[in-house]
C-alpha atoms as a PDB file:
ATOM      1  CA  UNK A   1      59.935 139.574 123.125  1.00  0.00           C
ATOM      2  CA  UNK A   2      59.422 140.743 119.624  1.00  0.00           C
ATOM      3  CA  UNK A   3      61.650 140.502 116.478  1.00  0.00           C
ATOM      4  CA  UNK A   4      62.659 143.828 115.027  1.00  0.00           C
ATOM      5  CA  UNK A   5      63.798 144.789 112.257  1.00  0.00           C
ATOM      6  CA  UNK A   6      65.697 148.581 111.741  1.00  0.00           C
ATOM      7  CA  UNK A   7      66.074 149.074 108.050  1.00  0.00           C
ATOM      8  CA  UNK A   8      68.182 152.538 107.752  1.00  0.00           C
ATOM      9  CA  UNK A   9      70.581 151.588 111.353  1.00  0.00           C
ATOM     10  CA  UNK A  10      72.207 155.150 111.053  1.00  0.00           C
ATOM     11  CA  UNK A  11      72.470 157.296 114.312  1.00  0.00           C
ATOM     12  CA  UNK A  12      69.044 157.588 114.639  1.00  0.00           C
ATOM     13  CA  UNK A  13      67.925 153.706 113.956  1.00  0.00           C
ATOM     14  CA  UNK A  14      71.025 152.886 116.259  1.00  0.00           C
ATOM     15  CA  UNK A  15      69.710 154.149 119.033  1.00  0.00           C
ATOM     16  CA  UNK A  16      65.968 152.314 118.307  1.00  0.00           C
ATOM     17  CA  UNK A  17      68.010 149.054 117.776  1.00  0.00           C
ATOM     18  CA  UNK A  18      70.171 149.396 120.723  1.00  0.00           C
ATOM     19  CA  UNK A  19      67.622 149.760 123.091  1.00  0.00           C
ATOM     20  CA  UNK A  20      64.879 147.429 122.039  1.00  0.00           C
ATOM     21  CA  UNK A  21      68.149 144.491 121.942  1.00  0.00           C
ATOM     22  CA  UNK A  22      68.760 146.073 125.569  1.00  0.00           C
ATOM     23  CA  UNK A  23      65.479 145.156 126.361  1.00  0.00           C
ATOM     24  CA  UNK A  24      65.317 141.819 125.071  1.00  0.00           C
ATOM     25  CA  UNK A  25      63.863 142.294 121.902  1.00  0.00           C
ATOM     26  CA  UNK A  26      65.458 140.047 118.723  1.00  0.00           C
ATOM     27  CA  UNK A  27      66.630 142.982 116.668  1.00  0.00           C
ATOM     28  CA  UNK A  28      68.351 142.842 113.121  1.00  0.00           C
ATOM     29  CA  UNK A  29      69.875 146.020 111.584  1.00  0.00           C
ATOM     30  CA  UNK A  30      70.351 147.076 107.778  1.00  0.00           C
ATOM     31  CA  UNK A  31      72.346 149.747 106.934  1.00  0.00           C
ATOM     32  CA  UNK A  32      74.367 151.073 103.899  1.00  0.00           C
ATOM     33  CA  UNK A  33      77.277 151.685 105.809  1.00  0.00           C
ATOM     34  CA  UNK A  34      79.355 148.323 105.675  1.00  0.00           C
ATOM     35  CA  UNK A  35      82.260 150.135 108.067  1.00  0.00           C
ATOM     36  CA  UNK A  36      78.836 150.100 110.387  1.00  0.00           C
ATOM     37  CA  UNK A  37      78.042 146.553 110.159  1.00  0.00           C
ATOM     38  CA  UNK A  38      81.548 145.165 110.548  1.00  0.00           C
ATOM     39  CA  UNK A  39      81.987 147.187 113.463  1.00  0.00           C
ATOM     40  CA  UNK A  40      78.580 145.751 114.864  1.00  0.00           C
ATOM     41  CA  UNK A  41      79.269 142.173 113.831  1.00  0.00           C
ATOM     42  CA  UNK A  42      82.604 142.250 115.435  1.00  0.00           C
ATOM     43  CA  UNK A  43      81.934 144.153 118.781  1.00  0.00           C
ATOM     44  CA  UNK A  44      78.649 144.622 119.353  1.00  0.00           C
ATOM     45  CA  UNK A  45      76.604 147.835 118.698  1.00  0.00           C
ATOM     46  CA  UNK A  46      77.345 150.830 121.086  1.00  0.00           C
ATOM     47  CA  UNK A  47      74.661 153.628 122.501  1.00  0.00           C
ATOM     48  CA  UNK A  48      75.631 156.031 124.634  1.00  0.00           C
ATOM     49  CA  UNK A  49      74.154 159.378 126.137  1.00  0.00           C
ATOM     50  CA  UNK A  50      71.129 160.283 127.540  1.00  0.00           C
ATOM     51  CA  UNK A  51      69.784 156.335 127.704  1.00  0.00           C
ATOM     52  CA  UNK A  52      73.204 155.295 129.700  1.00  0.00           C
ATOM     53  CA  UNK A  53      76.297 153.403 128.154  1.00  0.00           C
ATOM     54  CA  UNK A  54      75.707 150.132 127.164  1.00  0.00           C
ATOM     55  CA  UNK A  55      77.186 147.489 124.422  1.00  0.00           C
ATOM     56  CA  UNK A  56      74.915 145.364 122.748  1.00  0.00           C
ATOM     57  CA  UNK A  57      74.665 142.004 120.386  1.00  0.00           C
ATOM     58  CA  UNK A  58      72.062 142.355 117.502  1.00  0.00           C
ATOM     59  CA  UNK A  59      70.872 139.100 115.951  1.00  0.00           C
ATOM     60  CA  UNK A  60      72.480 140.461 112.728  1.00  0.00           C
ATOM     61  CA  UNK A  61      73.749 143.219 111.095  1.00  0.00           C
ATOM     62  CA  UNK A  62      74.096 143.392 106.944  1.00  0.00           C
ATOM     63  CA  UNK A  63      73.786 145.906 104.163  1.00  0.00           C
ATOM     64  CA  UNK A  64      70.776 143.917 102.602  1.00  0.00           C
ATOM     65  CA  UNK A  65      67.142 142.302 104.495  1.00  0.00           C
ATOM     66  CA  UNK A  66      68.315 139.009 102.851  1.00  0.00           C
ATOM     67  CA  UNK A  67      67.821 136.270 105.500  1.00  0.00           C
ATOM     68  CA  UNK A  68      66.040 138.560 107.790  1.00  0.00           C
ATOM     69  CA  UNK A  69      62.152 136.937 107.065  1.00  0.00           C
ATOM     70  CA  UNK A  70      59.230 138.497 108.348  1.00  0.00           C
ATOM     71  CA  UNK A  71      58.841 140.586 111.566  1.00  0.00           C
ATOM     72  CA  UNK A  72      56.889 141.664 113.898  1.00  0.00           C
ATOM     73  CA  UNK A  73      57.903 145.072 113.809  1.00  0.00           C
ATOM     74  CA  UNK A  74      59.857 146.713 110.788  1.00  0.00           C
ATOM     75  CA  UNK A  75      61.048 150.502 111.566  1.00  0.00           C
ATOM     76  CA  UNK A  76      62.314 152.602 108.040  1.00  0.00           C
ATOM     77  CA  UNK A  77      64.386 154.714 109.530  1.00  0.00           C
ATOM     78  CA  UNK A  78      66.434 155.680 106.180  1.00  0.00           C
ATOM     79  CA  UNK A  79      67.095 159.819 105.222  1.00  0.00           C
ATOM     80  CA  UNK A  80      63.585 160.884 103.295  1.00  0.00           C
ATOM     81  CA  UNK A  81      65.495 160.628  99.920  1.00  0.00           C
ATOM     82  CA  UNK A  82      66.061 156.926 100.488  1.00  0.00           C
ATOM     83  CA  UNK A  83      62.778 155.269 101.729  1.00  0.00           C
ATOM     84  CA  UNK A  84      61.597 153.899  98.377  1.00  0.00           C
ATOM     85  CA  UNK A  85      63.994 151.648  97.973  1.00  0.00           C
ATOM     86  CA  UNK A  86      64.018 150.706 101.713  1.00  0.00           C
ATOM     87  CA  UNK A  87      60.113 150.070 101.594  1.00  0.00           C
ATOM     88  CA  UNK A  88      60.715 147.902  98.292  1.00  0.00           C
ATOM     89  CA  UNK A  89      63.820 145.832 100.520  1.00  0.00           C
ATOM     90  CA  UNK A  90      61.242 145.556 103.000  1.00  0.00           C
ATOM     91  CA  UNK A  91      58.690 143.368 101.452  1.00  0.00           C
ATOM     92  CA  UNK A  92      60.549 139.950 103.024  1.00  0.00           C
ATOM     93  CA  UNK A  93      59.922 141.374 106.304  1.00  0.00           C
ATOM     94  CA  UNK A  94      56.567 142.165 106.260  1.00  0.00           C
ATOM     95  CA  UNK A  95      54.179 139.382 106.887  1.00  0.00           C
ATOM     96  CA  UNK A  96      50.200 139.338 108.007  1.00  0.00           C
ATOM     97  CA  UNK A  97      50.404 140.688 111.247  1.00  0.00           C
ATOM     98  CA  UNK A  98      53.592 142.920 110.962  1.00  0.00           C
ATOM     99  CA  UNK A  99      53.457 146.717 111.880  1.00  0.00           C
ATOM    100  CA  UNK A 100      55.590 148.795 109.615  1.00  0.00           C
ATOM    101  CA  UNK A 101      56.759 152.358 111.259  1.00  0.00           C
ATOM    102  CA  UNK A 102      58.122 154.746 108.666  1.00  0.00           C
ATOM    103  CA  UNK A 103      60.222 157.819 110.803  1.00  0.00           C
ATOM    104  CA  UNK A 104      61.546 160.468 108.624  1.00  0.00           C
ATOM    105  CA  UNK A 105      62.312 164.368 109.125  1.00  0.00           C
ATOM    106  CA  UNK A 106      60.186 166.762 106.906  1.00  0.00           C
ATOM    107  CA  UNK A 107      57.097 165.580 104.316  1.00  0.00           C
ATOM    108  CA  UNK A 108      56.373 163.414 101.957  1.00  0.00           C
ATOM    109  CA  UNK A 109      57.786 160.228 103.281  1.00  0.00           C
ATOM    110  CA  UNK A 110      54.272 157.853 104.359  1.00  0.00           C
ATOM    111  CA  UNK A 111      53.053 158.359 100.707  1.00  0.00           C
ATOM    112  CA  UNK A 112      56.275 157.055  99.080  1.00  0.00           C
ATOM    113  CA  UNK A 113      56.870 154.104 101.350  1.00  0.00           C
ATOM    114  CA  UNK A 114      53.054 153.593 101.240  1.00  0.00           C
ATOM    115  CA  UNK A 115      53.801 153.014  96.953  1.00  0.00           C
ATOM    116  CA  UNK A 116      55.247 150.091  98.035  1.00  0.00           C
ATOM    117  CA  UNK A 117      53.664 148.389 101.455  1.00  0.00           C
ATOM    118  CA  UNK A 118      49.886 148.242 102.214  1.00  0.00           C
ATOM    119  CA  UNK A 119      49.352 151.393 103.682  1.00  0.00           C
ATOM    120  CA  UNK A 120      46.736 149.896 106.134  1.00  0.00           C
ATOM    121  CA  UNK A 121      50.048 148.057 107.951  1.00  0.00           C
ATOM    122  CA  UNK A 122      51.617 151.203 108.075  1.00  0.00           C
ATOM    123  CA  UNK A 123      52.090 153.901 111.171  1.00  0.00           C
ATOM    124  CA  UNK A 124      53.731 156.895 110.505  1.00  0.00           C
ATOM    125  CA  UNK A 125      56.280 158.122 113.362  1.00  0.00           C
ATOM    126  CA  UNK A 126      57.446 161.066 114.614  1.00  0.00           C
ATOM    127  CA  UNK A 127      60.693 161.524 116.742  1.00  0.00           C
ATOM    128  CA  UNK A 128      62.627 164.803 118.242  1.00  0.00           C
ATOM    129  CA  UNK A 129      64.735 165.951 120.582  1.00  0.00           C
ATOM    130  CA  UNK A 130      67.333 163.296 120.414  1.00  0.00           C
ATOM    131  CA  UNK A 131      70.394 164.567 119.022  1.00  0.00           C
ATOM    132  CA  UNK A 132      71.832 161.405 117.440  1.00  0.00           C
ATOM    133  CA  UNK A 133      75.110 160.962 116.171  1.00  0.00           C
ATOM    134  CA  UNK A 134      77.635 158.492 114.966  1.00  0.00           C
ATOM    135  CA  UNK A 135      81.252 158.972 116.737  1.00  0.00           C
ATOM    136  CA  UNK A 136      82.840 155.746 115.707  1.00  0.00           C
ATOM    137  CA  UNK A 137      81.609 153.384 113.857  1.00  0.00           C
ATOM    138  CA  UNK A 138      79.695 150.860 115.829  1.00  0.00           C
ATOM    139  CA  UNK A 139      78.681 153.308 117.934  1.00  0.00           C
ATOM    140  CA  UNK A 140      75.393 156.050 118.531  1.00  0.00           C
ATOM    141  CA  UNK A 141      75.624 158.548 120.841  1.00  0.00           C
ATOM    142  CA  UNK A 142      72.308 160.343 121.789  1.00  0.00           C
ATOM    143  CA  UNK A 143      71.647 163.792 123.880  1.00  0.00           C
ATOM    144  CA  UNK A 144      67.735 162.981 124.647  1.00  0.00           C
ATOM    145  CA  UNK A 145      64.852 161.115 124.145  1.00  0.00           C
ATOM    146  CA  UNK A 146      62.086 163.742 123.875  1.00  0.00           C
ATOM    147  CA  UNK A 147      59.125 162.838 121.176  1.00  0.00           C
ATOM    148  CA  UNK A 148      58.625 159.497 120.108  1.00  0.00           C
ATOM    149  CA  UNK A 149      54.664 159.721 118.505  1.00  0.00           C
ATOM    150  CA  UNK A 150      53.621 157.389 116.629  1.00  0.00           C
ATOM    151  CA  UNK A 151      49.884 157.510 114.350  1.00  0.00           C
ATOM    152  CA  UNK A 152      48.072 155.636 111.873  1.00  0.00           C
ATOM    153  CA  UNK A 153      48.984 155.826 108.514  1.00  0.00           C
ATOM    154  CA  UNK A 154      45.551 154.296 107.086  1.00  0.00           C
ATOM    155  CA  UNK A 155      43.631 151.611 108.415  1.00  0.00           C
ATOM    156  CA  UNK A 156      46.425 149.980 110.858  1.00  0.00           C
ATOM    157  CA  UNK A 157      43.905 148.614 113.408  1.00  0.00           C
ATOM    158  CA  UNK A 158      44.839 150.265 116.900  1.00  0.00           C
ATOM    159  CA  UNK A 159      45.206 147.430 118.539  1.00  0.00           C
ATOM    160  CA  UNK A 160      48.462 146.439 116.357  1.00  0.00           C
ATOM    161  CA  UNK A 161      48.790 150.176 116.478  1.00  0.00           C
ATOM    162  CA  UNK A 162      49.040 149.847 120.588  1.00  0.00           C
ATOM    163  CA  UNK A 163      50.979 146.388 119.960  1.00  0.00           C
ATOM    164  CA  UNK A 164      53.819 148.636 118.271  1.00  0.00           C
ATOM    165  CA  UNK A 165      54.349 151.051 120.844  1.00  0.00           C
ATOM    166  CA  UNK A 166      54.732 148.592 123.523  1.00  0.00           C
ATOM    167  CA  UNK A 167      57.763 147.312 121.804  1.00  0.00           C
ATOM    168  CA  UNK A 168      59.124 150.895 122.064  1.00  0.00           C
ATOM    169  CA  UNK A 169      57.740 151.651 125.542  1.00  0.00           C
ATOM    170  CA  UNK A 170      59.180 148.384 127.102  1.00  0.00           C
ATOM    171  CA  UNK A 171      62.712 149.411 125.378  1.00  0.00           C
ATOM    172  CA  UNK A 172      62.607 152.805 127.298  1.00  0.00           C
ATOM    173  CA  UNK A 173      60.968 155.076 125.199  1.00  0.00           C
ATOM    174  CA  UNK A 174      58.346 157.610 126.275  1.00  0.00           C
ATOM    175  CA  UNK A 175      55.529 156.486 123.293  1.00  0.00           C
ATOM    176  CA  UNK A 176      52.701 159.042 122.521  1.00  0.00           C
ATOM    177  CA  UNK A 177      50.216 157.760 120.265  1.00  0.00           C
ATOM    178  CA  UNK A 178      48.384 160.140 117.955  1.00  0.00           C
ATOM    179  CA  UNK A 179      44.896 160.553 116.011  1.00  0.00           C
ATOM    180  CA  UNK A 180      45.808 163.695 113.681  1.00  0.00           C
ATOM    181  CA  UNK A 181      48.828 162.856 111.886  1.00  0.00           C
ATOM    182  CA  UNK A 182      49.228 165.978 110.259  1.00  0.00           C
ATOM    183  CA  UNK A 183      49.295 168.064 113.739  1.00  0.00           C
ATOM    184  CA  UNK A 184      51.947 165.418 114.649  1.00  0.00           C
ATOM    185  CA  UNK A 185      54.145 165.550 111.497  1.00  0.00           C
ATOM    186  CA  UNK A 186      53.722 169.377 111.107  1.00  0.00           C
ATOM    187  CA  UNK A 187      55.163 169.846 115.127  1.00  0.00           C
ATOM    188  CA  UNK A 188      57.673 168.086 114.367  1.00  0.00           C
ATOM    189  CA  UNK A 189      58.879 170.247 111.086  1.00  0.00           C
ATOM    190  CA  UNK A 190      58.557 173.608 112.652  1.00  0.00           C
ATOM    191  CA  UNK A 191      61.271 172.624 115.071  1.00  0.00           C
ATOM    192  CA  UNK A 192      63.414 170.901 111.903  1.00  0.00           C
ATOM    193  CA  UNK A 193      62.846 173.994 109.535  1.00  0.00           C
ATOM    194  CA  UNK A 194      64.426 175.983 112.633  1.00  0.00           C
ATOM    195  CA  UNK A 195      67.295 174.051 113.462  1.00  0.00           C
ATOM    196  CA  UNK A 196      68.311 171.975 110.529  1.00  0.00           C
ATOM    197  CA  UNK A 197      68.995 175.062 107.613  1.00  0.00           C
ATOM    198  CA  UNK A 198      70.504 176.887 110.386  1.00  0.00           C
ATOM    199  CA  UNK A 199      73.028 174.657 111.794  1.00  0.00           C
ATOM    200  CA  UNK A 200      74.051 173.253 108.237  1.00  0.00           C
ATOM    201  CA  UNK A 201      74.841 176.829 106.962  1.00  0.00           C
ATOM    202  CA  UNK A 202      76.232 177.997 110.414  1.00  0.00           C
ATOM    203  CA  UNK A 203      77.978 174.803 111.654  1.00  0.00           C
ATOM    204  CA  UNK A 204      76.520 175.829 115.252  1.00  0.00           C
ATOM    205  CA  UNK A 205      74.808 173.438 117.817  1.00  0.00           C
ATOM    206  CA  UNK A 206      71.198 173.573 118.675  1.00  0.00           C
ATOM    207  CA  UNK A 207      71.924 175.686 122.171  1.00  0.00           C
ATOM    208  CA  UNK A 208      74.227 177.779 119.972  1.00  0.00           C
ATOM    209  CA  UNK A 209      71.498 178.664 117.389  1.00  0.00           C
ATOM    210  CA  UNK A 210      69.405 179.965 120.094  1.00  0.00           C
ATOM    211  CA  UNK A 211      72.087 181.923 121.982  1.00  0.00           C
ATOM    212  CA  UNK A 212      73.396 183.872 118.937  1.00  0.00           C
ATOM    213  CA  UNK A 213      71.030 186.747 118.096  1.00  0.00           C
ATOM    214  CA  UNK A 214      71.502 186.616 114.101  1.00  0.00           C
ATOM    215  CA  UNK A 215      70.627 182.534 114.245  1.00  0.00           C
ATOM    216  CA  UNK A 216      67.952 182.417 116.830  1.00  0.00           C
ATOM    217  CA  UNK A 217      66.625 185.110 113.835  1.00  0.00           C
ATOM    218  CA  UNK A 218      66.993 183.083 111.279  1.00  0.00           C
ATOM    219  CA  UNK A 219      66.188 179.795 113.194  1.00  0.00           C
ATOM    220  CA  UNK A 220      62.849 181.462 114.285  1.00  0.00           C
ATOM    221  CA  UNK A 221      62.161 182.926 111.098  1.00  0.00           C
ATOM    222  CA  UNK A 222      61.859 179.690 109.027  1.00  0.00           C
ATOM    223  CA  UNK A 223      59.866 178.366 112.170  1.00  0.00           C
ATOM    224  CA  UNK A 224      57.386 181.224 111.614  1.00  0.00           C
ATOM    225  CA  UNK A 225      57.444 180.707 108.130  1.00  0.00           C
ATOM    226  CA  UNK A 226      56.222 176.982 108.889  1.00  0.00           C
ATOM    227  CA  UNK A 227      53.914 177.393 111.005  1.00  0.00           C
ATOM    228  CA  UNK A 228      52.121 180.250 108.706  1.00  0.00           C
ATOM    229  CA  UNK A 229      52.021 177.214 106.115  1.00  0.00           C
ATOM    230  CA  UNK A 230      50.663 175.224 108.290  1.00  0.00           C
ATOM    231  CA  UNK A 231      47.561 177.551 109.324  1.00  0.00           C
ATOM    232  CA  UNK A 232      47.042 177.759 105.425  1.00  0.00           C
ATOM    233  CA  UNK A 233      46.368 174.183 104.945  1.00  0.00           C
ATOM    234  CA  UNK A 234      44.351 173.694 107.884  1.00  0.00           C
ATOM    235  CA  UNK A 235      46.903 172.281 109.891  1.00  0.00           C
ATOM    236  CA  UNK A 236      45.892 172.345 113.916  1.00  0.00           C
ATOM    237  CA  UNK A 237      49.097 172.424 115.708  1.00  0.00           C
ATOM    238  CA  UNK A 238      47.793 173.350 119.019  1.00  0.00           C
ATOM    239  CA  UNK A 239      50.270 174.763 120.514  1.00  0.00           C
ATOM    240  CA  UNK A 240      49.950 178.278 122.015  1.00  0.00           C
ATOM    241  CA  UNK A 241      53.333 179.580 121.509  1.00  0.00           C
ATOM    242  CA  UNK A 242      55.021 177.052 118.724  1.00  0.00           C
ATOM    243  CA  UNK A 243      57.998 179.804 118.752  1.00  0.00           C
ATOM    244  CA  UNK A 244      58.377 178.882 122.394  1.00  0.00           C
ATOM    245  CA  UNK A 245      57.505 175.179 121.811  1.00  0.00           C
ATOM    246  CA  UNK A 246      60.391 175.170 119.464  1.00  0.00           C
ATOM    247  CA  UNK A 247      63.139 177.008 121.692  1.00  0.00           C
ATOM    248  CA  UNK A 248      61.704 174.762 124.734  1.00  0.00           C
ATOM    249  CA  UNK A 249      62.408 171.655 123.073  1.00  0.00           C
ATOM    250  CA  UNK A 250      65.501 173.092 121.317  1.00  0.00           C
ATOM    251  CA  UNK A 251      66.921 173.877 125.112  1.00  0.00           C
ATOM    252  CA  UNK A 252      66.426 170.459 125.993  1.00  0.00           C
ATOM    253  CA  UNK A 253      69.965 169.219 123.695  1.00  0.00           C
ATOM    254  CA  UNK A 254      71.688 172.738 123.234  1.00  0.00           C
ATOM    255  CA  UNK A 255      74.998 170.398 122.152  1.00  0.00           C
ATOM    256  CA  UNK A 256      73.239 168.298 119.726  1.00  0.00           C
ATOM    257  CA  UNK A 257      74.036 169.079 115.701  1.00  0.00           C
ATOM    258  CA  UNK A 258      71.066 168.389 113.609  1.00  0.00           C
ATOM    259  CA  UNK A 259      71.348 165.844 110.770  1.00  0.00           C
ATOM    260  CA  UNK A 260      71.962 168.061 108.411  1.00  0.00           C
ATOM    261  CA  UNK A 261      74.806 169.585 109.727  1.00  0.00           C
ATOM    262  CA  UNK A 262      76.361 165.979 110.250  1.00  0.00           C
ATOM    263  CA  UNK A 263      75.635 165.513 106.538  1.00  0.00           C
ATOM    264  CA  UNK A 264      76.957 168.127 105.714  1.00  0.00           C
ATOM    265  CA  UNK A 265      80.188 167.645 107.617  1.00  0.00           C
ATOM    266  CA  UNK A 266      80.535 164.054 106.372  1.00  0.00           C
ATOM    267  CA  UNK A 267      80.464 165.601 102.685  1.00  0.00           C
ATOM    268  CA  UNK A 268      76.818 164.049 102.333  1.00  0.00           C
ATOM    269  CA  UNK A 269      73.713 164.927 100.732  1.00  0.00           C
ATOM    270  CA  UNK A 270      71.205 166.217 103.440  1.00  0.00           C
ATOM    271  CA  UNK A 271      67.677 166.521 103.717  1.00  0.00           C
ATOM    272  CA  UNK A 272      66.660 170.147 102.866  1.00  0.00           C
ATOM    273  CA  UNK A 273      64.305 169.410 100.142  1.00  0.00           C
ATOM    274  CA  UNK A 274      61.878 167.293 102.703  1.00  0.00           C
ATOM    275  CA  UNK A 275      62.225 169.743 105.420  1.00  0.00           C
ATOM    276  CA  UNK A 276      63.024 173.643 104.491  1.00  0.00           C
ATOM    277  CA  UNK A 277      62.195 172.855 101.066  1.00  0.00           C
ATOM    278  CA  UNK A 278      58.880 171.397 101.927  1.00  0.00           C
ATOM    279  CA  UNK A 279      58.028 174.595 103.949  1.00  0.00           C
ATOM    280  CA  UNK A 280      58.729 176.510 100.740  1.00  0.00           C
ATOM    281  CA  UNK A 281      57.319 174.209  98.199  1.00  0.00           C
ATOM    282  CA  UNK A 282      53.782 174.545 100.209  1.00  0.00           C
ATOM    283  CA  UNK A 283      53.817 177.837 100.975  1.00  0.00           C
ATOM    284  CA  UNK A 284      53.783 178.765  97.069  1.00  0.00           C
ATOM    285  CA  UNK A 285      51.149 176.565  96.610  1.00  0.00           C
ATOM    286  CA  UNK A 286      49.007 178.067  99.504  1.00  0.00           C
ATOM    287  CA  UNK A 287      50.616 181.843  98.577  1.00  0.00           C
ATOM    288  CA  UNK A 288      52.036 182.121 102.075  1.00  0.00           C
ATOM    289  CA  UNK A 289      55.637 183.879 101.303  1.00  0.00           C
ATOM    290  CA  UNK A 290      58.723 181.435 103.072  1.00  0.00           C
ATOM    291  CA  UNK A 291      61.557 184.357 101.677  1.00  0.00           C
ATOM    292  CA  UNK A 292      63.612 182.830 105.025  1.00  0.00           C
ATOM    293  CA  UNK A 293      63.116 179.334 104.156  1.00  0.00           C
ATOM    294  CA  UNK A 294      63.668 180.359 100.514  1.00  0.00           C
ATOM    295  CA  UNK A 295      67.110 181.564 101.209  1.00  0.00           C
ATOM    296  CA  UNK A 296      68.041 178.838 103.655  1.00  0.00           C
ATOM    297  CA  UNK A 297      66.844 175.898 100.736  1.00  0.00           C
ATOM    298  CA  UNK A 298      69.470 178.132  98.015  1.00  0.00           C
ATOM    299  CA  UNK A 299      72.620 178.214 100.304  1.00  0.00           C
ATOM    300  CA  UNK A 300      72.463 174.495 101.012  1.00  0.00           C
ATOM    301  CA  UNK A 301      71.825 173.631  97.227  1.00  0.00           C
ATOM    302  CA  UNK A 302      74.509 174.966  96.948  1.00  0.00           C
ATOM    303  CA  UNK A 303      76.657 174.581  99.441  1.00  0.00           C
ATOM    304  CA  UNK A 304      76.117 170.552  98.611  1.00  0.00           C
ATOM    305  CA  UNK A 305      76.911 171.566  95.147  1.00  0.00           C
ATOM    306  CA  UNK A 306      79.954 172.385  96.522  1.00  0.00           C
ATOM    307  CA  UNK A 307      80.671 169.209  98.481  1.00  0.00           C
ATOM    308  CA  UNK A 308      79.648 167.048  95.630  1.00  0.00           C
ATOM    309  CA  UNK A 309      82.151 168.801  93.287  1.00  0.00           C
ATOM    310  CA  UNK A 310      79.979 170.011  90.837  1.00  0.00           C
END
């Protein structure tokens, strides 16, 4: 039995917390969302989906890591924009031996949280194909459970590497661990550049995207767009067909509604800039031309313009 801590308990971290208090595991979540917490606190936390139906008690639930101490395990789960500030609320939690996972979509997010924690305690993670969502508060619903990688960040010794992932794997989750970080963080974004712009502009599910001609061609178009970015930079993505590894994976939750498009439908700011934006920002650099990607990144600037009543 391990003590957890989820620091970001949105849809995503409520599945992670969830199942690893499912399994046994002493699990405390922090979120922003005090509706969230109450709900938690009073009833119990919720998951549904692809893992079952089950309702859970969490050691605690609370806005802030006050109380908390440290952990053996401490998973950022936050939106990309926000894991500075959850690495720097994170420092109570962290003692010798604790194993901090940061899981984000898109780039960038290991080298800000590692501004703030020892990078050598730090694995980076990589998750997909789950389809998370909030119904109610108190409550995560998932459609799958498809990539959960996890990798070094630095100098994390494997062993605590290994350590981590058996907290996951004894929770139910199907653990890969991986040696190239980049390959692992770059298979995961040409599946978000895809689906995330796409949905948020169209308001179509996953399975939707692919079944309507004009999405699946601008859904594949930003994935192409990636994964010419990531040749340029020496990125090995070994994949044969990373079109088809996209669509496969894509097939798996046809009903789910990426992030983004939750965002955006909640009125909140999404993540474009760490995942479409990211494909364009390197592609100038590198001179690989992201036009798709380009467009995609403009509409939701300002569409969220929009939203935020600017």
């Amino acid at each position: 039995m391990a003590k957890v801590a989820i620091v970001g308990c949105g849809a995503m971290g409520s599945v992670y917390a969830g199942l690893m208090a499912s399994a046994g595991h002493v699990v405390h979540a922090v979120t922003r969302w005090q509706p969230h917490v109450d709900a938690i606190n009073a009833h119990g936390l919720r998951v549904s989906g692809f893992s079952g139906d089950r309702t859970v008690g969490l050691a605690s639930a609370s806005v802030t890591t006050e109380g908390i101490g440290p952990c053996d395990l401490v998973v950022i789960a936050t939106k990309s924009y926000d894991v500075e500030d959850a690495a720097e609320s994170s420092k109570p939690l962290i003692g010798p031996s604790t194993v901090v996972q940061t899981i984000q979509n898109g780039l960038g997010s290991p080298e800000r949280v590692a501004r703030h924690i020892d990078p050598d305690r730090l694995a980076v993670g990589v998750v997909g194909g789950y389809g998370a969502s909030i119904p109610e508060w108190g409550h995560a619903h998932h459609n799958g459970m498809e990539v959960t990688w996890f990798g070094s960040c630095a100098g994390l010794p494997p062993e605590d590497l290994a350590a981590s992932a058996e907290i996951w794997r004894s929770s139910g989750f199907r653990v890969a661990l991986h040696d190239d970080i980049a390959s692992m963080v770059w298979k995961k974004l040409i599946m978000n550049a895809a689906y995330s712009g796409t949905a948020c502009l169209t308001g179509l599910t996953i399975g939707q995207i692919i079944a309507n001609e004009d999405a699946w061609r601008i859904a594949s178009a930003c994935s192409r767009e990636a994964v010419a970015v990531a040749g340029a930079l020496g990125v090995n993505l070994d994949l044969p067909d990373p079109i088809g590894h996209v669509k496969h994976l894509g097939s798996k939750i046809p009903d789910a509604r990426p992030s983004m498009l939750l965002d955006a439908m909640a009125g909140r700011r999404g993540e474009v800039d760490a995942i479409n934006g990211a494909v364009s920002r390197l592609g100038a650099e590198v001179g690989v031309p992201t036009a798709t990607n380009d467009m995609v990144v403009a509409l939701i600037r300002a569409q969220e313009s929009r939203l935020a009543g600017a």
